[in-house]
C-alpha atoms as a PDB file:
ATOM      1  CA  UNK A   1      68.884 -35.142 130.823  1.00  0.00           C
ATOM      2  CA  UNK A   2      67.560 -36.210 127.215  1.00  0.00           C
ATOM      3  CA  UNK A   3      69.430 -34.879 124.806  1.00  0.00           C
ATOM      4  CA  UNK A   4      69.393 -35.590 120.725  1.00  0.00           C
ATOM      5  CA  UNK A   5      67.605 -35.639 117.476  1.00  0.00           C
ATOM      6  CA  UNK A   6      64.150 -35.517 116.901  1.00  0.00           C
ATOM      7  CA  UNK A   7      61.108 -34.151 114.502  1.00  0.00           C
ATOM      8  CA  UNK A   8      59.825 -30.800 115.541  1.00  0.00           C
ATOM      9  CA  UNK A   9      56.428 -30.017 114.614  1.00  0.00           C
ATOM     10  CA  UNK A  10      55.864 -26.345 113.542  1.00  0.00           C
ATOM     11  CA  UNK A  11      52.284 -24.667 114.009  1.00  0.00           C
ATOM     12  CA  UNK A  12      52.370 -21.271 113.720  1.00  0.00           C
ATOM     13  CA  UNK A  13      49.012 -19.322 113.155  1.00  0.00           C
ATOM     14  CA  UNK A  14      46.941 -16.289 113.791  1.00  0.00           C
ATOM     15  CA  UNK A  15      43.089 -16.152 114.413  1.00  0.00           C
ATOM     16  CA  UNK A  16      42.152 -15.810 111.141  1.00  0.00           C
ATOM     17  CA  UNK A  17      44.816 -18.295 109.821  1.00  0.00           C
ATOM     18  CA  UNK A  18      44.576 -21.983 108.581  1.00  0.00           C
ATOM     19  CA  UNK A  19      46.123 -24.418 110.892  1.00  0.00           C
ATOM     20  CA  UNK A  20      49.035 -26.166 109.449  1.00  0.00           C
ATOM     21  CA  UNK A  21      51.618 -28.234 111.367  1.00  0.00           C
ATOM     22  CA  UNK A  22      55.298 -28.577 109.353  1.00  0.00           C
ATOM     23  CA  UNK A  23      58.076 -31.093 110.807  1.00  0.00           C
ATOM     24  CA  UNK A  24      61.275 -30.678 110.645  1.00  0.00           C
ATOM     25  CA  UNK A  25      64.349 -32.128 111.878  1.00  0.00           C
ATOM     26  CA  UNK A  26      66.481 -30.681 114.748  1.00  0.00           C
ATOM     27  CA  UNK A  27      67.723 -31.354 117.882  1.00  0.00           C
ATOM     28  CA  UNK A  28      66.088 -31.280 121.254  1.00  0.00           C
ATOM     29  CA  UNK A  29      67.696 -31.277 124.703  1.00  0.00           C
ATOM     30  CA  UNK A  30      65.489 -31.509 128.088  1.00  0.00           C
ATOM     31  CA  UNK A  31      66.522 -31.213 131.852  1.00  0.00           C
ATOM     32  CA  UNK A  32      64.541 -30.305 134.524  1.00  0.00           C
ATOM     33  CA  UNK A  33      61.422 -29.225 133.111  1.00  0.00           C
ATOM     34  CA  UNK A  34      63.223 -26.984 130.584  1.00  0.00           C
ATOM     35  CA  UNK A  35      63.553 -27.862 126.870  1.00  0.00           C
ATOM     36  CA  UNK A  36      65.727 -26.469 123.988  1.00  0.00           C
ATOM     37  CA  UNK A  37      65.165 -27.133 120.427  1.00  0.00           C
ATOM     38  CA  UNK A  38      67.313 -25.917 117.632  1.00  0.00           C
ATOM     39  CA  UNK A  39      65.802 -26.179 114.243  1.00  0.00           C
ATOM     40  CA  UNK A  40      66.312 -24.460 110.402  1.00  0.00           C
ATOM     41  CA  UNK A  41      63.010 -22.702 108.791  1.00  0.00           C
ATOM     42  CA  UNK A  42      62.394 -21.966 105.735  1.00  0.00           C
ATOM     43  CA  UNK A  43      60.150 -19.599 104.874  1.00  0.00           C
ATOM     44  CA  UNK A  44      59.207 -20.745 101.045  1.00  0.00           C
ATOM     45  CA  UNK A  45      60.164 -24.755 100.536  1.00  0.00           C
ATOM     46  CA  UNK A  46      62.236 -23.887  97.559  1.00  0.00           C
ATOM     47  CA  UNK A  47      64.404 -21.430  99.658  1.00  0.00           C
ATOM     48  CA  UNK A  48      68.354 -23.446 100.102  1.00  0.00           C
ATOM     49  CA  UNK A  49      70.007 -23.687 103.350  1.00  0.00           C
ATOM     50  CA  UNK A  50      71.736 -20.062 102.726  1.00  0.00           C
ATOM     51  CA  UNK A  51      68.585 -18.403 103.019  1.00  0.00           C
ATOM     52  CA  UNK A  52      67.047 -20.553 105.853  1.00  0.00           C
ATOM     53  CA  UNK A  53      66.100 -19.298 109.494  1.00  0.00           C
ATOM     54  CA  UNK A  54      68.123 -21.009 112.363  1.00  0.00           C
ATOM     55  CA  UNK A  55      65.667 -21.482 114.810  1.00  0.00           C
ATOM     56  CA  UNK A  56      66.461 -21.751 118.918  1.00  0.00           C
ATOM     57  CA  UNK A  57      63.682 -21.884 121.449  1.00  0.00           C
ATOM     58  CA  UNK A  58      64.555 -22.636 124.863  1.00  0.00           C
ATOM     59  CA  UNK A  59      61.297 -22.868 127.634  1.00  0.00           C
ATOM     60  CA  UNK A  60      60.214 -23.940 130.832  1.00  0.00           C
ATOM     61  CA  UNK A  61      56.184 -23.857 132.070  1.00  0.00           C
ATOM     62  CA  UNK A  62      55.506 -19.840 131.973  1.00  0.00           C
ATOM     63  CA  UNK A  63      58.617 -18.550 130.389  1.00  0.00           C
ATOM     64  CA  UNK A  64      59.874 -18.734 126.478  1.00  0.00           C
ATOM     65  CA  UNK A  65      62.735 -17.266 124.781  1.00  0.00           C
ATOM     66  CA  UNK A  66      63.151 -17.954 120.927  1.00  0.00           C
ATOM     67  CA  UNK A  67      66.271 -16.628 118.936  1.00  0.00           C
ATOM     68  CA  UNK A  68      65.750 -16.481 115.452  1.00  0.00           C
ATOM     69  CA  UNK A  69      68.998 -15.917 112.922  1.00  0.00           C
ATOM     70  CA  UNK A  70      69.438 -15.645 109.860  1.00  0.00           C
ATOM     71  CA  UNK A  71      67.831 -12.914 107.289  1.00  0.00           C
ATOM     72  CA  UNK A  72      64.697 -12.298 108.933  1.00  0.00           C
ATOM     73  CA  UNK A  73      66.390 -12.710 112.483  1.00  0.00           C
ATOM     74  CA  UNK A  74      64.725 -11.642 115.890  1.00  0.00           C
ATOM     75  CA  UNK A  75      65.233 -12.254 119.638  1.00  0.00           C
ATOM     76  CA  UNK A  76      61.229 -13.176 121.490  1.00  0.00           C
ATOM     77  CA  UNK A  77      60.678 -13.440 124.737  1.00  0.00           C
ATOM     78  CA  UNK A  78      57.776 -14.843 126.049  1.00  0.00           C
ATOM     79  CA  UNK A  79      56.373 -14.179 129.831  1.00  0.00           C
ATOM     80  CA  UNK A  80      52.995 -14.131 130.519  1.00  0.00           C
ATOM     81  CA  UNK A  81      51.393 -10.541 131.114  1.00  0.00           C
ATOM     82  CA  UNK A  82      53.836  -8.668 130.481  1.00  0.00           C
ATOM     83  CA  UNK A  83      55.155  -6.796 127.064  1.00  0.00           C
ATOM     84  CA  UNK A  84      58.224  -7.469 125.617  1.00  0.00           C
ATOM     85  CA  UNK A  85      59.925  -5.162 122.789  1.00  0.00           C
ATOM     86  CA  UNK A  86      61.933  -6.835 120.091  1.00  0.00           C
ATOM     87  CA  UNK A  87      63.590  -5.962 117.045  1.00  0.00           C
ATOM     88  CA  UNK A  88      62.343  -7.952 113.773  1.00  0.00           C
ATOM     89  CA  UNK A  89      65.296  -7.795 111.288  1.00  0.00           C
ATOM     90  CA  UNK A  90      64.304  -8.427 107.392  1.00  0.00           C
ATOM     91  CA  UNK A  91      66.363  -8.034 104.303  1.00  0.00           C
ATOM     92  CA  UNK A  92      64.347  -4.692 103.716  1.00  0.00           C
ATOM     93  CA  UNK A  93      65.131  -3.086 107.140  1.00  0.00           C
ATOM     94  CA  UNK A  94      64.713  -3.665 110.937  1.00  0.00           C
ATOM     95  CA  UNK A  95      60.699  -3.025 112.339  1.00  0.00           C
ATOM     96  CA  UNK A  96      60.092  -2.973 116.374  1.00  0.00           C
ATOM     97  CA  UNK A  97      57.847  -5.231 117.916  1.00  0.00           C
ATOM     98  CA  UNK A  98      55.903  -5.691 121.220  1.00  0.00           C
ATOM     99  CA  UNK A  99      54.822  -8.880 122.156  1.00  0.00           C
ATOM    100  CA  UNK A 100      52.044  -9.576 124.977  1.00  0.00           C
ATOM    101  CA  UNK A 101      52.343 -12.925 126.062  1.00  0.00           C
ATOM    102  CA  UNK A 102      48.871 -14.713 127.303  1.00  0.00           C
ATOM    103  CA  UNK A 103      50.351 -18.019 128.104  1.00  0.00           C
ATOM    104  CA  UNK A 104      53.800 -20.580 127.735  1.00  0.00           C
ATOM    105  CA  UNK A 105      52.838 -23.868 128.554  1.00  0.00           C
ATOM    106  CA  UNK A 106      55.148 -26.794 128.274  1.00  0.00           C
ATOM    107  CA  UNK A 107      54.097 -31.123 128.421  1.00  0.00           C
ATOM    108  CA  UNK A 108      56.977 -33.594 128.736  1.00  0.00           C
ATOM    109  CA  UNK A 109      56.962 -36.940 127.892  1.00  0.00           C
ATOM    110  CA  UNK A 110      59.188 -39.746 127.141  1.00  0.00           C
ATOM    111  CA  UNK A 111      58.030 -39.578 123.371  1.00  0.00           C
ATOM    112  CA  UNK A 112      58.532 -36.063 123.342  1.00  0.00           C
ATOM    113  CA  UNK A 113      56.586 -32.883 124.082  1.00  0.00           C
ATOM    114  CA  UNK A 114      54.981 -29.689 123.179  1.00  0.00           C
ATOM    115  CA  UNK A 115      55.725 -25.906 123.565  1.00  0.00           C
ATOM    116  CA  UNK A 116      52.594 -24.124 123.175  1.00  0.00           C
ATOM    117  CA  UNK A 117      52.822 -20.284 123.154  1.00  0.00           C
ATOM    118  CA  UNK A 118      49.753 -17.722 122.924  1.00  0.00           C
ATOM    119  CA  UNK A 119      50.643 -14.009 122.342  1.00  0.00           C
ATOM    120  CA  UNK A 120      49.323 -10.994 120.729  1.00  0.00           C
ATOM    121  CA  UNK A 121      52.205  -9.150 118.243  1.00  0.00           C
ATOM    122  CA  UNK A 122      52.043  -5.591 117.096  1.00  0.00           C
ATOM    123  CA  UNK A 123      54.673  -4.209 114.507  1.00  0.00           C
ATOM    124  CA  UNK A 124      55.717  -0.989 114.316  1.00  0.00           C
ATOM    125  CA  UNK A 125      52.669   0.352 116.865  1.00  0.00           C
ATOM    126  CA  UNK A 126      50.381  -1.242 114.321  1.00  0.00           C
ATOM    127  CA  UNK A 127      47.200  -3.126 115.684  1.00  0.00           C
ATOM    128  CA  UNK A 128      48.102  -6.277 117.760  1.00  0.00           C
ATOM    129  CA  UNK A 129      47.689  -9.562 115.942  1.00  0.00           C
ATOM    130  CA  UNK A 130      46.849 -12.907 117.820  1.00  0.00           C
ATOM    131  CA  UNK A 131      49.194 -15.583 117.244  1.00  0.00           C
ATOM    132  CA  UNK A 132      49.705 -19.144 118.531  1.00  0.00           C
ATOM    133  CA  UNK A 133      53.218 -20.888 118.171  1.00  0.00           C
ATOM    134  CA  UNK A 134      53.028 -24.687 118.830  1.00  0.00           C
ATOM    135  CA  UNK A 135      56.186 -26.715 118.836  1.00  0.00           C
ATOM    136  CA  UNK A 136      55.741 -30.188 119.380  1.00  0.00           C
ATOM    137  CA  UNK A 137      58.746 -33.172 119.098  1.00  0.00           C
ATOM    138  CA  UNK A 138      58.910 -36.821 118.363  1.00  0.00           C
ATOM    139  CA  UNK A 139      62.224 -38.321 119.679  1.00  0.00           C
ATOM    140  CA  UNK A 140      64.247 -40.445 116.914  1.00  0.00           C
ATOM    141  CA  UNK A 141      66.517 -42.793 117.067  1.00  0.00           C
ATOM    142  CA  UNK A 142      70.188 -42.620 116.634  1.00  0.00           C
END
C-alpha cells in the first residue's frame, strides 16, 4: 500500500468547455489497483475553507464513486453503461441527477496516476451534458 500526500490535478470539462487542469493538495492512498484521494475544492479562488467542497473519490479500472460535501454536496457513482441517479445539493435547493457513465479508467505508477472518467449528466430530466473528470497525482515528499 502507498499511502500519503500528494498534488491532485483537477480537469473537469464538458465538450464545449476549455480544458484547464487545477492542482491541489490532498492525500492519496493506493492498494491493489484501487486509489482514494481526498481533496478540498473551491469553486471561486477567493472562496475560504468554510465554503470549500471536501472532495473523496475512491476507484478501481471500471468503477468510480466520488462523495462530494460541503454546500454543493453530492454522492456519483460511476459504472460504465449503466445510469446512476444522484441527488445534487446547492445552497438554493436539492436537483436530481442521472449520470451515464461511458468509461472509468485508472493508470498507476510509482510517480502517481490518473483517474479518468467520461460520462454524460442530465439535471433535473434536462438534456444530457458530456463531461470528462480527470484526476491525476504527483506523490510528495514527507
Amino acid at each position: 500500500m502507498n499511502e500519503g500526500k500528494a498534488l491532485i490535478g483537477v480537469l473537469s470539462c464538458g465538450e464545449h468547455e476549455e480544458e484547464r487542469t487545477v492542482w491541489i493538495p490532498g492525500m492519496v492512498r493506493v492498494r491493489d489497483g484501487q486509489v482514494r484521494l481526498s481533496y478540498a475544492e473551491r469553486i471561486t479562488e477567493e472562496m475560504d475553507e468554510e465554503g470549500a467542497t471536501d472532495v473523496v473519490l475512491h476507484a478501481r479500472e471500471g468503477l468510480a464513486m466520488m462523495k462530494r460535501s460541503g454546500a454543493y454536496a453530492t454522492p456519483m457513482s460511476f459504472c460504465p453503461h449503466e445510469r446512476r441517479d444522484s441527488v445534487y445539493r446547492t445552497p438554493y435547493g436539492d436537483l436530481s441527477a442521472a449520470i451515464d457513465t461511458e468509461s472509468v479508467h485508472v493508470d498507476i505508477s510509482d510517480e502517481g496516476g490518473k483517474v479518468e472518467i467520461s460520462y454524460a449528466i442530465s439535471i433535473q430530466n434536462g438534456e444530457a451534458s458530456a463531461r470528462r473528470i480527470q484526476l491525476g497525482w504527483r506523490w510528495q515528499s514527507a
